[in-house]
PDB file of N, CA and C in Angstrom:
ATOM      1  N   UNK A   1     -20.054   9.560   6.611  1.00  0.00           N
ATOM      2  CA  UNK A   1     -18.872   9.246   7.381  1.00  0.00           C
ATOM      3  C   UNK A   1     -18.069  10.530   7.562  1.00  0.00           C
ATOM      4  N   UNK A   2     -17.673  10.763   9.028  1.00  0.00           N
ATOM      5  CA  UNK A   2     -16.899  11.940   8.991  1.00  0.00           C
ATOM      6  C   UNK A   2     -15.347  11.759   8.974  1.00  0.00           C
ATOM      7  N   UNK A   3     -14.873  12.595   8.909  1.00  0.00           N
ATOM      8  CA  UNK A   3     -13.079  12.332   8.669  1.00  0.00           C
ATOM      9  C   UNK A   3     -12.314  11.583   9.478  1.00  0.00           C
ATOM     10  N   UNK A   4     -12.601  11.639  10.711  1.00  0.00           N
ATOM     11  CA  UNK A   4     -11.781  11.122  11.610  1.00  0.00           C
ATOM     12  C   UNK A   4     -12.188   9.605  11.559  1.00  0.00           C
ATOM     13  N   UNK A   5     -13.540   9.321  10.921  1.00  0.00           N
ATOM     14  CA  UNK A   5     -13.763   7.587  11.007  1.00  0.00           C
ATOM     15  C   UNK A   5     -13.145   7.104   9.904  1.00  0.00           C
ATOM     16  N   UNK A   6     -13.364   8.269   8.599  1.00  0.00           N
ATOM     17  CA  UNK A   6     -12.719   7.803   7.568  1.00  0.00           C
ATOM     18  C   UNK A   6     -11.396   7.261   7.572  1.00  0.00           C
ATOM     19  N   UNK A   7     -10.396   8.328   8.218  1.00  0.00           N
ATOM     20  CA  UNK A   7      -9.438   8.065   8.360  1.00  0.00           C
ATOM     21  C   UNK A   7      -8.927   6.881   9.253  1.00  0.00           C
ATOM     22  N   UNK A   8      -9.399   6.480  10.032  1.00  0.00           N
ATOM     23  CA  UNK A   8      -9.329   5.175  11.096  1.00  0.00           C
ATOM     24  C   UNK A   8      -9.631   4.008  10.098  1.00  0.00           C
ATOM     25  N   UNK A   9     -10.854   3.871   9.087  1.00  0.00           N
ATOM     26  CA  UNK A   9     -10.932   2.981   8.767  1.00  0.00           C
ATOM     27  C   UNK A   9      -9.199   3.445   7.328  1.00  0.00           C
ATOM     28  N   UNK A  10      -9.273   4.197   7.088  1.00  0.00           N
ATOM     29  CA  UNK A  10      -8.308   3.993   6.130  1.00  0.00           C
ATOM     30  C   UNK A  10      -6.874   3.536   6.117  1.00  0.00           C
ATOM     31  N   UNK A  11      -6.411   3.881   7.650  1.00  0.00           N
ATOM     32  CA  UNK A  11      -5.564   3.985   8.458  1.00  0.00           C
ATOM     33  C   UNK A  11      -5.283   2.330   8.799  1.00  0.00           C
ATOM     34  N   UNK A  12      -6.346   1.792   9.177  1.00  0.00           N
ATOM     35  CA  UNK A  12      -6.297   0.559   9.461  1.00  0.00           C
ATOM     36  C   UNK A  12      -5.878  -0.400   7.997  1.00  0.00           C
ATOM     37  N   UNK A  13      -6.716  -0.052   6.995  1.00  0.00           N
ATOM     38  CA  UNK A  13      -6.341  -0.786   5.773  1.00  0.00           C
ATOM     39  C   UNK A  13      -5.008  -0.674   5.399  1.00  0.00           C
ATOM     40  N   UNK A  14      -4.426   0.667   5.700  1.00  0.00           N
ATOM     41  CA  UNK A  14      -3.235   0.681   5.203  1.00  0.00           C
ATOM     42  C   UNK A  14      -1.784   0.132   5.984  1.00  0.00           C
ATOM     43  N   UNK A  15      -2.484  -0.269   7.610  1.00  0.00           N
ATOM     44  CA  UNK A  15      -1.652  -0.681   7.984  1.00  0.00           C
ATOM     45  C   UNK A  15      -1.172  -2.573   7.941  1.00  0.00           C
ATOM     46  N   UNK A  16      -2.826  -3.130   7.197  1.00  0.00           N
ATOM     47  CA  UNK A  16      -2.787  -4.003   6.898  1.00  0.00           C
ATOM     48  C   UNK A  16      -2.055  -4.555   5.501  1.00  0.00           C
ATOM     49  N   UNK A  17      -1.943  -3.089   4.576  1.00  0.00           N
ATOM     50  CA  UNK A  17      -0.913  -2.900   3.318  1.00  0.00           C
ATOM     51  C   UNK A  17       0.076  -3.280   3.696  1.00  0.00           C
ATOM     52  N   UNK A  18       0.616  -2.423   4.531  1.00  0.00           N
ATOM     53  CA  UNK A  18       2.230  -2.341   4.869  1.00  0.00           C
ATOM     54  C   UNK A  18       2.386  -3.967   5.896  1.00  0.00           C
ATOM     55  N   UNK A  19       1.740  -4.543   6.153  1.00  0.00           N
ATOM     56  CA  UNK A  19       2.007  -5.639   6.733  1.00  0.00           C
ATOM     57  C   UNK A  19       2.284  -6.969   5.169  1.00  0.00           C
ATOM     58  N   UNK A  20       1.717  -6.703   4.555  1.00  0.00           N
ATOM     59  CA  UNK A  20       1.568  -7.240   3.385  1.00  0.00           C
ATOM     60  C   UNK A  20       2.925  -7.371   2.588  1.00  0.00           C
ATOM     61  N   UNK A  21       3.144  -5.778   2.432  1.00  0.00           N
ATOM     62  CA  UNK A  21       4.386  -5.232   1.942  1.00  0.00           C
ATOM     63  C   UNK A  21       6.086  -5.877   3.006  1.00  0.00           C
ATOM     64  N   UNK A  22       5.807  -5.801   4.038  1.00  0.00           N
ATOM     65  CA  UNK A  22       7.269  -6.516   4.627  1.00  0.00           C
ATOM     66  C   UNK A  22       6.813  -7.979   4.697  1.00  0.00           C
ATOM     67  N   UNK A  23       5.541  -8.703   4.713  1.00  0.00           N
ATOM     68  CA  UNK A  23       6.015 -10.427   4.127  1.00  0.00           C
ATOM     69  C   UNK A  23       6.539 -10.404   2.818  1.00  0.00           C
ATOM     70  N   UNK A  24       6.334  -9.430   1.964  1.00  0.00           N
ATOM     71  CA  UNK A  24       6.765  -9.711   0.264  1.00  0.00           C
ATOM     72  C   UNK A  24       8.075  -9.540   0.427  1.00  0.00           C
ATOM     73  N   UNK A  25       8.602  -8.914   1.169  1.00  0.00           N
ATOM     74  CA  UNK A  25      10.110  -8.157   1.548  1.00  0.00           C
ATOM     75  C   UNK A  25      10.724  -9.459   2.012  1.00  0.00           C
ATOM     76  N   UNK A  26       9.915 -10.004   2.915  1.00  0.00           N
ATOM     77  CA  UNK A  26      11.250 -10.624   3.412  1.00  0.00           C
ATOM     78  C   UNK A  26      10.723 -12.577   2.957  1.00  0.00           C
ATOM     79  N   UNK A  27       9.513 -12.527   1.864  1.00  0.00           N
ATOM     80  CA  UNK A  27       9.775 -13.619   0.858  1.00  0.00           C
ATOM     81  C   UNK A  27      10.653 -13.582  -0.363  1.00  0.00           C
ATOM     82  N   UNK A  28      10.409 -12.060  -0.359  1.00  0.00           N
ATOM     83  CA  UNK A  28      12.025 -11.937  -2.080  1.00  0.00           C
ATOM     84  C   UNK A  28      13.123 -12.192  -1.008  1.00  0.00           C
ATOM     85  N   UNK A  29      13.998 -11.780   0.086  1.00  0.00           N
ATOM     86  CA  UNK A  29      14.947 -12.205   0.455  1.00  0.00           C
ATOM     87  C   UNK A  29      15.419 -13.723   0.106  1.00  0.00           C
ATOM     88  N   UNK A  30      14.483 -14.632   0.691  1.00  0.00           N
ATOM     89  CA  UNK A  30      14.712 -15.495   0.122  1.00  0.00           C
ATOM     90  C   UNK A  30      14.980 -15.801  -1.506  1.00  0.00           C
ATOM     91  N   UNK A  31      14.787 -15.360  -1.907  1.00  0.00           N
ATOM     92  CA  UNK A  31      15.067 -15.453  -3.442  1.00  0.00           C
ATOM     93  C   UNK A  31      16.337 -15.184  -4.190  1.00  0.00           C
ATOM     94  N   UNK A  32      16.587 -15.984  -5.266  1.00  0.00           N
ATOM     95  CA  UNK A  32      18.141 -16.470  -6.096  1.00  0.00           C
ATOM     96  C   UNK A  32      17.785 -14.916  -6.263  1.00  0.00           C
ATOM     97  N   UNK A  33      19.940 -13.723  -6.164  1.00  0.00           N
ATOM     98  CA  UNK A  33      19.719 -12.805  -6.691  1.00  0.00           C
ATOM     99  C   UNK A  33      19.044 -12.404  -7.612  1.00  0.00           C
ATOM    100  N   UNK A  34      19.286 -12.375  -9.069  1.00  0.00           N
ATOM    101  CA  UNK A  34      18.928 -12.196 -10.295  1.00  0.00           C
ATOM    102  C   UNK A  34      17.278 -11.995  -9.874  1.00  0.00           C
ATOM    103  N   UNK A  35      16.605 -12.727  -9.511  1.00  0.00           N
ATOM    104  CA  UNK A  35      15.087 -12.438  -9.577  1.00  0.00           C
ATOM    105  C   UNK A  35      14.910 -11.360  -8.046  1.00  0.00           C
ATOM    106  N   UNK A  36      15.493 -11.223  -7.375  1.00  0.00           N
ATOM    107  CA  UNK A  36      15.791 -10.048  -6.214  1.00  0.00           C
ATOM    108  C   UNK A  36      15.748  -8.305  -6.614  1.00  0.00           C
ATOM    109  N   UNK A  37      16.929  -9.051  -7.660  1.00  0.00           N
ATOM    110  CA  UNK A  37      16.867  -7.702  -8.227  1.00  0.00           C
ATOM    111  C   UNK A  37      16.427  -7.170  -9.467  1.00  0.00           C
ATOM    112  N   UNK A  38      15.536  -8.153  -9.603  1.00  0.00           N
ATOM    113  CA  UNK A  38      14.402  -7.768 -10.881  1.00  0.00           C
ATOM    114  C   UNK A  38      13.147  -6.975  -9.933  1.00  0.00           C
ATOM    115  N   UNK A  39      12.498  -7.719  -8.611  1.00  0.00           N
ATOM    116  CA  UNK A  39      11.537  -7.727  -7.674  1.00  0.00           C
ATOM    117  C   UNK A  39      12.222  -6.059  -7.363  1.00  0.00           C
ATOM    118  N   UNK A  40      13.307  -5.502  -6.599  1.00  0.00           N
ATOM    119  CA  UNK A  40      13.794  -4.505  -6.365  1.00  0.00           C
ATOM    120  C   UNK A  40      12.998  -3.371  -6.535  1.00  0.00           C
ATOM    121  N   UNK A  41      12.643  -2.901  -7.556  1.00  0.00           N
ATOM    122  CA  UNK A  41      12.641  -1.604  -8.210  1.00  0.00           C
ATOM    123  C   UNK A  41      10.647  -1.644  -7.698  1.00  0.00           C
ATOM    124  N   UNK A  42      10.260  -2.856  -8.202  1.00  0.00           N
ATOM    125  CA  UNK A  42       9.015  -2.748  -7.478  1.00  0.00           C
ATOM    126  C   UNK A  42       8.012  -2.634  -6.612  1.00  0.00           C
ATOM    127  N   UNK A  43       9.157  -3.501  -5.342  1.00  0.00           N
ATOM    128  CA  UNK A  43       8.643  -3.179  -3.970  1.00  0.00           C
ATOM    129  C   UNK A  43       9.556  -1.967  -3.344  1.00  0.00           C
ATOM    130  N   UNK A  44      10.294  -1.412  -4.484  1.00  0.00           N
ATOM    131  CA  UNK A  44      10.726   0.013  -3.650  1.00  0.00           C
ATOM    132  C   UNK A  44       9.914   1.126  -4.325  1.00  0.00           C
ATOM    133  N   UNK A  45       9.072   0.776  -5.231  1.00  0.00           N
ATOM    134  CA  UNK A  45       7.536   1.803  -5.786  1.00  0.00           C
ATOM    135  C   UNK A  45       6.620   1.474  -4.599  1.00  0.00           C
ATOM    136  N   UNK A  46       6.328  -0.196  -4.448  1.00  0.00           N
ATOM    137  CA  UNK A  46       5.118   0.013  -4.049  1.00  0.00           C
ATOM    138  C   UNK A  46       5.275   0.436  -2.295  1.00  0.00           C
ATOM    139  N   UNK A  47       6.696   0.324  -1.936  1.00  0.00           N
ATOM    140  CA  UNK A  47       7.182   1.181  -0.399  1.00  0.00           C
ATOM    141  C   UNK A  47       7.089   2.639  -0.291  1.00  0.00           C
ATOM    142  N   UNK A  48       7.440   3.359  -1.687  1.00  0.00           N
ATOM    143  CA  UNK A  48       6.867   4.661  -1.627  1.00  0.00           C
ATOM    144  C   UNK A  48       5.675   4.953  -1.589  1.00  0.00           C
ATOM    145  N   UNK A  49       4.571   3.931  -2.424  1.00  0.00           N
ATOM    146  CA  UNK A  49       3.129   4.750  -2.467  1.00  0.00           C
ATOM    147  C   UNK A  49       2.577   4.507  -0.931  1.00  0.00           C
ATOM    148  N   UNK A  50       3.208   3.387  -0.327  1.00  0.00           N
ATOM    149  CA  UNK A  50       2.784   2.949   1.084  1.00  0.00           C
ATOM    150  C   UNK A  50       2.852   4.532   1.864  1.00  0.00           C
ATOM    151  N   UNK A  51       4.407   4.685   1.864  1.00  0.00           N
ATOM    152  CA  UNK A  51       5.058   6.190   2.347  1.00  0.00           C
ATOM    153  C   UNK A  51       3.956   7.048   2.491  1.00  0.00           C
ATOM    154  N   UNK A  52       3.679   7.431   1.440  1.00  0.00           N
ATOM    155  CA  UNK A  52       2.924   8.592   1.083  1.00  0.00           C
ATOM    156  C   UNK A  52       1.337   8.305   1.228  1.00  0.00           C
ATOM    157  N   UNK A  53       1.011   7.254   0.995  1.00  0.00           N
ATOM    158  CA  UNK A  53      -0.505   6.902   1.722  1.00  0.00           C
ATOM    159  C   UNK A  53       0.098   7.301   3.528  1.00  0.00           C
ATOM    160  N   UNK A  54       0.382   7.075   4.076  1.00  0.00           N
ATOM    161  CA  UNK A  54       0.528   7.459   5.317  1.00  0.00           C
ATOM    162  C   UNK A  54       0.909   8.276   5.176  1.00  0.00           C
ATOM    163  N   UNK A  55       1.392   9.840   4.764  1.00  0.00           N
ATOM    164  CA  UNK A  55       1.914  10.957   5.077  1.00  0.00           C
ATOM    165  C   UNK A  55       0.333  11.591   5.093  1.00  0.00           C
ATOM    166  N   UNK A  56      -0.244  11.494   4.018  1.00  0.00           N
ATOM    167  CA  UNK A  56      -1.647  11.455   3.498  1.00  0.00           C
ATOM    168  C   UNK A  56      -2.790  11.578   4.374  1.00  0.00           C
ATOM    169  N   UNK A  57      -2.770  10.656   5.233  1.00  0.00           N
ATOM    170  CA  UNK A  57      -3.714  10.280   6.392  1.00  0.00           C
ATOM    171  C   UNK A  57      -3.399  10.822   7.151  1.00  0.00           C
ATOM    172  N   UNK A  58      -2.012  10.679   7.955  1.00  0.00           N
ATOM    173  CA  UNK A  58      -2.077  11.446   8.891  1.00  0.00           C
ATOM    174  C   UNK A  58      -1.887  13.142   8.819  1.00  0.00           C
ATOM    175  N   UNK A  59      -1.765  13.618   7.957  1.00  0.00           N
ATOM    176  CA  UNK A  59      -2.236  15.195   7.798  1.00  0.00           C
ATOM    177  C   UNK A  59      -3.729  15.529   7.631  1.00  0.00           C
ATOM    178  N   UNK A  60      -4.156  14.403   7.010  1.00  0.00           N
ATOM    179  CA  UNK A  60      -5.553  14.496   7.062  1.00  0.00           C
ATOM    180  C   UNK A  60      -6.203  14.459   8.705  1.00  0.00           C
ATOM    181  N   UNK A  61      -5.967  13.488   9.581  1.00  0.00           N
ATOM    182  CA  UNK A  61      -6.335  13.414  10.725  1.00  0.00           C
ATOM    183  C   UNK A  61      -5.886  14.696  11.559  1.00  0.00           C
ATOM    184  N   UNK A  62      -4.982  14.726  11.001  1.00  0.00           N
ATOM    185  CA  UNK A  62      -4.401  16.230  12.260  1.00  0.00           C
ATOM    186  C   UNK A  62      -4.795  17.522  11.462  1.00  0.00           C
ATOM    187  N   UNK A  63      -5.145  17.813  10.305  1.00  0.00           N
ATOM    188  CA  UNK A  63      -6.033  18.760  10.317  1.00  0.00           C
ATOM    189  C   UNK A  63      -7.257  18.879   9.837  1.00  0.00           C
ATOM    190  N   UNK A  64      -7.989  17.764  10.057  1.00  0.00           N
ATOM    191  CA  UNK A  64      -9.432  17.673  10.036  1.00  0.00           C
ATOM    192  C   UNK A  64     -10.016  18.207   9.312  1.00  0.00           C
ATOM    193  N   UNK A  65      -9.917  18.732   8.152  1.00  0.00           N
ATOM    194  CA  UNK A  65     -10.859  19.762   7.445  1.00  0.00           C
ATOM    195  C   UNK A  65     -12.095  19.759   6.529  1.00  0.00           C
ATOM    196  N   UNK A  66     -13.115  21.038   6.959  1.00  0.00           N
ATOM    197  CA  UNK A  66     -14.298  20.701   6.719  1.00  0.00           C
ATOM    198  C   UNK A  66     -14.380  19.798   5.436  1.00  0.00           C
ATOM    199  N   UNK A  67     -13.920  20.164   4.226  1.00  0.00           N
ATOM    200  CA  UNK A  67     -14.223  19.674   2.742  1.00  0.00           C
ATOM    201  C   UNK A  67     -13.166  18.946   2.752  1.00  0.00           C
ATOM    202  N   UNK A  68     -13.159  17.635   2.758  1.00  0.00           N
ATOM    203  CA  UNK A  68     -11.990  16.635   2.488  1.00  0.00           C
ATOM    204  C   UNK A  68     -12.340  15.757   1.287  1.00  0.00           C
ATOM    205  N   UNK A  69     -13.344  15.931   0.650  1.00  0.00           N
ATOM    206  CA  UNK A  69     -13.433  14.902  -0.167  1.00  0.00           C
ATOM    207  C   UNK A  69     -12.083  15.103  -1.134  1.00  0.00           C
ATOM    208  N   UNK A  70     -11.234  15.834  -1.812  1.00  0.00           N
ATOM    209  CA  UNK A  70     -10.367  15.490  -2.490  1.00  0.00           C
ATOM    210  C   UNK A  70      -9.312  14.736  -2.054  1.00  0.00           C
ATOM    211  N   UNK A  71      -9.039  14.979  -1.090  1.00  0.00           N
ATOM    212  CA  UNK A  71      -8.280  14.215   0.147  1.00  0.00           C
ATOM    213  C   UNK A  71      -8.746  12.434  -0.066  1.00  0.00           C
ATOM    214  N   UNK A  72      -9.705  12.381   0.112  1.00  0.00           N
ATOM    215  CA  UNK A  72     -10.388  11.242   0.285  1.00  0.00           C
ATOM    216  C   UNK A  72      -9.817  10.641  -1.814  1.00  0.00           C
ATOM    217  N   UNK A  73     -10.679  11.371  -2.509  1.00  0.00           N
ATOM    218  CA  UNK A  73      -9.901  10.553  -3.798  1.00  0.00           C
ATOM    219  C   UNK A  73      -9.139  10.556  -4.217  1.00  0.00           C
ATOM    220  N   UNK A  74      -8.119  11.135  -3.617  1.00  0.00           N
ATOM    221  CA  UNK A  74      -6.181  10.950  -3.839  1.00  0.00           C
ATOM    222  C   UNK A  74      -6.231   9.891  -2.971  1.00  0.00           C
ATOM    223  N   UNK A  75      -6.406   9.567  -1.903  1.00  0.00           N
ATOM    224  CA  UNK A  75      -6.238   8.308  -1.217  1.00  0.00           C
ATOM    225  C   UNK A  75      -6.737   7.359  -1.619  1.00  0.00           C
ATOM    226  N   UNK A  76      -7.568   7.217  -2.300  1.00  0.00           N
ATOM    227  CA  UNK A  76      -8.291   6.252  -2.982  1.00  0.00           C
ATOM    228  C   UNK A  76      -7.568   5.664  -3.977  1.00  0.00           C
ATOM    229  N   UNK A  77      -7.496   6.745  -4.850  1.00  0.00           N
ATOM    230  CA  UNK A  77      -6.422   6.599  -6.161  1.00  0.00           C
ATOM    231  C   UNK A  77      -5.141   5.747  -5.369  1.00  0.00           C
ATOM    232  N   UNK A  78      -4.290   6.330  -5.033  1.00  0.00           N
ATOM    233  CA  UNK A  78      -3.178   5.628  -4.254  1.00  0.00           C
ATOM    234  C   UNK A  78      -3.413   4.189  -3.782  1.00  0.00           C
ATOM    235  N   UNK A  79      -4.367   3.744  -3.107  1.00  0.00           N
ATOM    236  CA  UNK A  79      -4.929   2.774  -2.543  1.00  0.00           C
ATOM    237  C   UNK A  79      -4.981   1.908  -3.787  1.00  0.00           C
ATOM    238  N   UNK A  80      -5.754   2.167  -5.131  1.00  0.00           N
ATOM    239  CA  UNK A  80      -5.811   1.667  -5.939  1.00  0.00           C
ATOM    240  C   UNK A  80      -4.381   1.151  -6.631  1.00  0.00           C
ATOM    241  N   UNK A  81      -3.447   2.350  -6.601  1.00  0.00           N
ATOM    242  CA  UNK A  81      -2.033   1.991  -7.073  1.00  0.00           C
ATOM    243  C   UNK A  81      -1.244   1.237  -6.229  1.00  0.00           C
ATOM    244  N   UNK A  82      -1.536   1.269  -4.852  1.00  0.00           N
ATOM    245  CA  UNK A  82      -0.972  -0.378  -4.347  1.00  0.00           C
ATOM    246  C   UNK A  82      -1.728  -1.364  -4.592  1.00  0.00           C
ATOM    247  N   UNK A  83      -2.611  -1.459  -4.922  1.00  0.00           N
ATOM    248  CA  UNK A  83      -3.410  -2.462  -5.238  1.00  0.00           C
ATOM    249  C   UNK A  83      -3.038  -3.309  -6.609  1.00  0.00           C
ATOM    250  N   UNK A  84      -2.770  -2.901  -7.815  1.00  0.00           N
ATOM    251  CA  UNK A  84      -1.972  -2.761  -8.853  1.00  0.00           C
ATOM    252  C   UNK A  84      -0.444  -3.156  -8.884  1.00  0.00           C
ATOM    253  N   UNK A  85      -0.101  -2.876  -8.178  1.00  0.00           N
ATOM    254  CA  UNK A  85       1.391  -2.870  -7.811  1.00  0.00           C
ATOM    255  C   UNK A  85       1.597  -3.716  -6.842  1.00  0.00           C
ATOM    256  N   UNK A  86       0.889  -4.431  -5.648  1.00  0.00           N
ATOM    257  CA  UNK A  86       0.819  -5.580  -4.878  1.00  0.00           C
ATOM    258  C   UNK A  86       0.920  -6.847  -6.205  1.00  0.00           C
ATOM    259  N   UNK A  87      -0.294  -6.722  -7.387  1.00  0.00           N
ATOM    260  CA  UNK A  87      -0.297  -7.778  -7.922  1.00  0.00           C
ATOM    261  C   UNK A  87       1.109  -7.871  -8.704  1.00  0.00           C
ATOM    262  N   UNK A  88       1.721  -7.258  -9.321  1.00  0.00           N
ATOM    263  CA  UNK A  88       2.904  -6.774 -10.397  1.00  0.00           C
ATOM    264  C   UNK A  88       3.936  -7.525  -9.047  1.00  0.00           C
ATOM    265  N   UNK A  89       3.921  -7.126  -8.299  1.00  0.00           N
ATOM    266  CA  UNK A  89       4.854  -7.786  -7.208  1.00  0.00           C
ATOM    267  C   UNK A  89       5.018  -9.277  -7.064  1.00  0.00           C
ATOM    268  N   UNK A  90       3.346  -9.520  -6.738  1.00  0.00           N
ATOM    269  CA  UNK A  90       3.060 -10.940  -5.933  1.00  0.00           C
ATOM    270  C   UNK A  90       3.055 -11.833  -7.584  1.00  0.00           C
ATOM    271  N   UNK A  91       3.237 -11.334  -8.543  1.00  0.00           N
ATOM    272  CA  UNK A  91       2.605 -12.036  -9.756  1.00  0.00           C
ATOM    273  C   UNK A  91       4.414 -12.288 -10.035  1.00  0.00           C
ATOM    274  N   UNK A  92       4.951 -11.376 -10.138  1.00  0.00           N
ATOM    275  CA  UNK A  92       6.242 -11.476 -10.441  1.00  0.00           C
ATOM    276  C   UNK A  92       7.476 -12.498  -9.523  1.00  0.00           C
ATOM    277  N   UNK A  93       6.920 -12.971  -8.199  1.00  0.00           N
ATOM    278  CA  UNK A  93       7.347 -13.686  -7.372  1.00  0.00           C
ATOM    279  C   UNK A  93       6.730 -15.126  -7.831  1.00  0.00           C
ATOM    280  N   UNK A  94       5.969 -15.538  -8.841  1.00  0.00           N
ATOM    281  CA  UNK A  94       5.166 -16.828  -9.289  1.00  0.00           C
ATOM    282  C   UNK A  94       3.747 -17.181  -8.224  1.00  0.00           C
ATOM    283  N   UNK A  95       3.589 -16.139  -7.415  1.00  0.00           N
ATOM    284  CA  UNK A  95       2.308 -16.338  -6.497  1.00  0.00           C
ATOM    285  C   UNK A  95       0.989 -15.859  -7.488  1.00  0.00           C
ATOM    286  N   UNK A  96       0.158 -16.737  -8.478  1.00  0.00           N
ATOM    287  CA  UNK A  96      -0.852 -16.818  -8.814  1.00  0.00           C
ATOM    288  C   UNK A  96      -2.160 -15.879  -8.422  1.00  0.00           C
ATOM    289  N   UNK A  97      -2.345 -16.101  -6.855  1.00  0.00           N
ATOM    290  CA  UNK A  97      -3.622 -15.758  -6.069  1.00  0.00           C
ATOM    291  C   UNK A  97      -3.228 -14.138  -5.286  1.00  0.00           C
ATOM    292  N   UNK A  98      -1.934 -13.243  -5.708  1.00  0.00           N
ATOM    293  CA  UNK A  98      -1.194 -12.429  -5.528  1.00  0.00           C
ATOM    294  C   UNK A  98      -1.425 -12.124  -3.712  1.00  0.00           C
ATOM    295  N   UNK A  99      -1.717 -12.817  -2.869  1.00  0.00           N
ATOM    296  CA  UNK A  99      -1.231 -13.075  -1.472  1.00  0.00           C
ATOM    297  C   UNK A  99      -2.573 -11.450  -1.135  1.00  0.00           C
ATOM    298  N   UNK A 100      -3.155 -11.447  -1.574  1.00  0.00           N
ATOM    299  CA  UNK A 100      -4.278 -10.321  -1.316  1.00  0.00           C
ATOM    300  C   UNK A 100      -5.297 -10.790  -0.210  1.00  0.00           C
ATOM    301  N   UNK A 101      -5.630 -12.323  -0.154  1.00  0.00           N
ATOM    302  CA  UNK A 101      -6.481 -12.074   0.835  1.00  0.00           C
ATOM    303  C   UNK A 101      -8.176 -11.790   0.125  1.00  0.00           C
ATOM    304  N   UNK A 102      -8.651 -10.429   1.246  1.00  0.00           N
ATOM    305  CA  UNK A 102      -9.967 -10.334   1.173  1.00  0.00           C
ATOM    306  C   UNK A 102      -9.314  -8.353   1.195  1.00  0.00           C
ATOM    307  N   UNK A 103      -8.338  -8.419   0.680  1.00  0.00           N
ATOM    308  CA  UNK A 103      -8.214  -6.577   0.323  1.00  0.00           C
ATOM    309  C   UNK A 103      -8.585  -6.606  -1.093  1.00  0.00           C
TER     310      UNK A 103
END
C-alpha cells in the first residue's frame, strides 16, 4: 500500500472517529450535570487525540514521503488510544456495547 491510499483509508476511519466523537458529545449534553462533568475531561482527551490524528495525516498526505512507515505506527498507536478512550467514554456513559459498531 502506498501513502496516499494509506492515508485515504486512514483518513476515512478517522473521519468516521470524529463522527462517533460529536454523537458522544451531544449524548453527554443530555446528561444530569455531575455526570457531565465527570464525562468532561474525557471526551476533551479523546477530542485531542482526534486533533492530532488529523494533523498527522494530513502532513503525511501533503508531504508524501518515501519512508513513512514511522508515520504509519504513530498513527496506529493513536488510533489505538482512541480506541481505548472511546470505550472509557462510552463505558462511563452506562453504554455496555461502547457504541463502536464494526471499528
Amino acid at each position: 500500500m502506498d501513502v496516499k491510499s494509506y492515508c485515504d483509508s486512514v483518513e476515512a476511519e478517522l473521519t468516521a472517529w470524529k463522527a462517533k466523537l460529536y454523537g458522544v458529545m451531544r449524548k453527554s449534553d443530555s446528561l444530569p450535570t455531575a455526570e457531565k462533568a465527570q464525562l468532561a475531561p474525557m471526551i476533551q482527551e479523546l477530542n485531542s487525540i482526534v486533533d492530532d490524528l488529523d494533523q498527522r495525516i494530513e502532513l503525511l498526505a501533503k508531504e508524501c514521503p518515501a519512508e513513512w512507515h514511522a508515520h504509519k505506527n504513530g498513527i496506529e498507536g493513536k488510533m489505538a488510544q482512541v480506541k481505548d478512550k472511546w470505550k472509557n467514554v462510552w463505558g462511563a456513559m452506562g453504554e455496555p456495547d461502547y457504541g463502536i459498531g464494526g471499528a
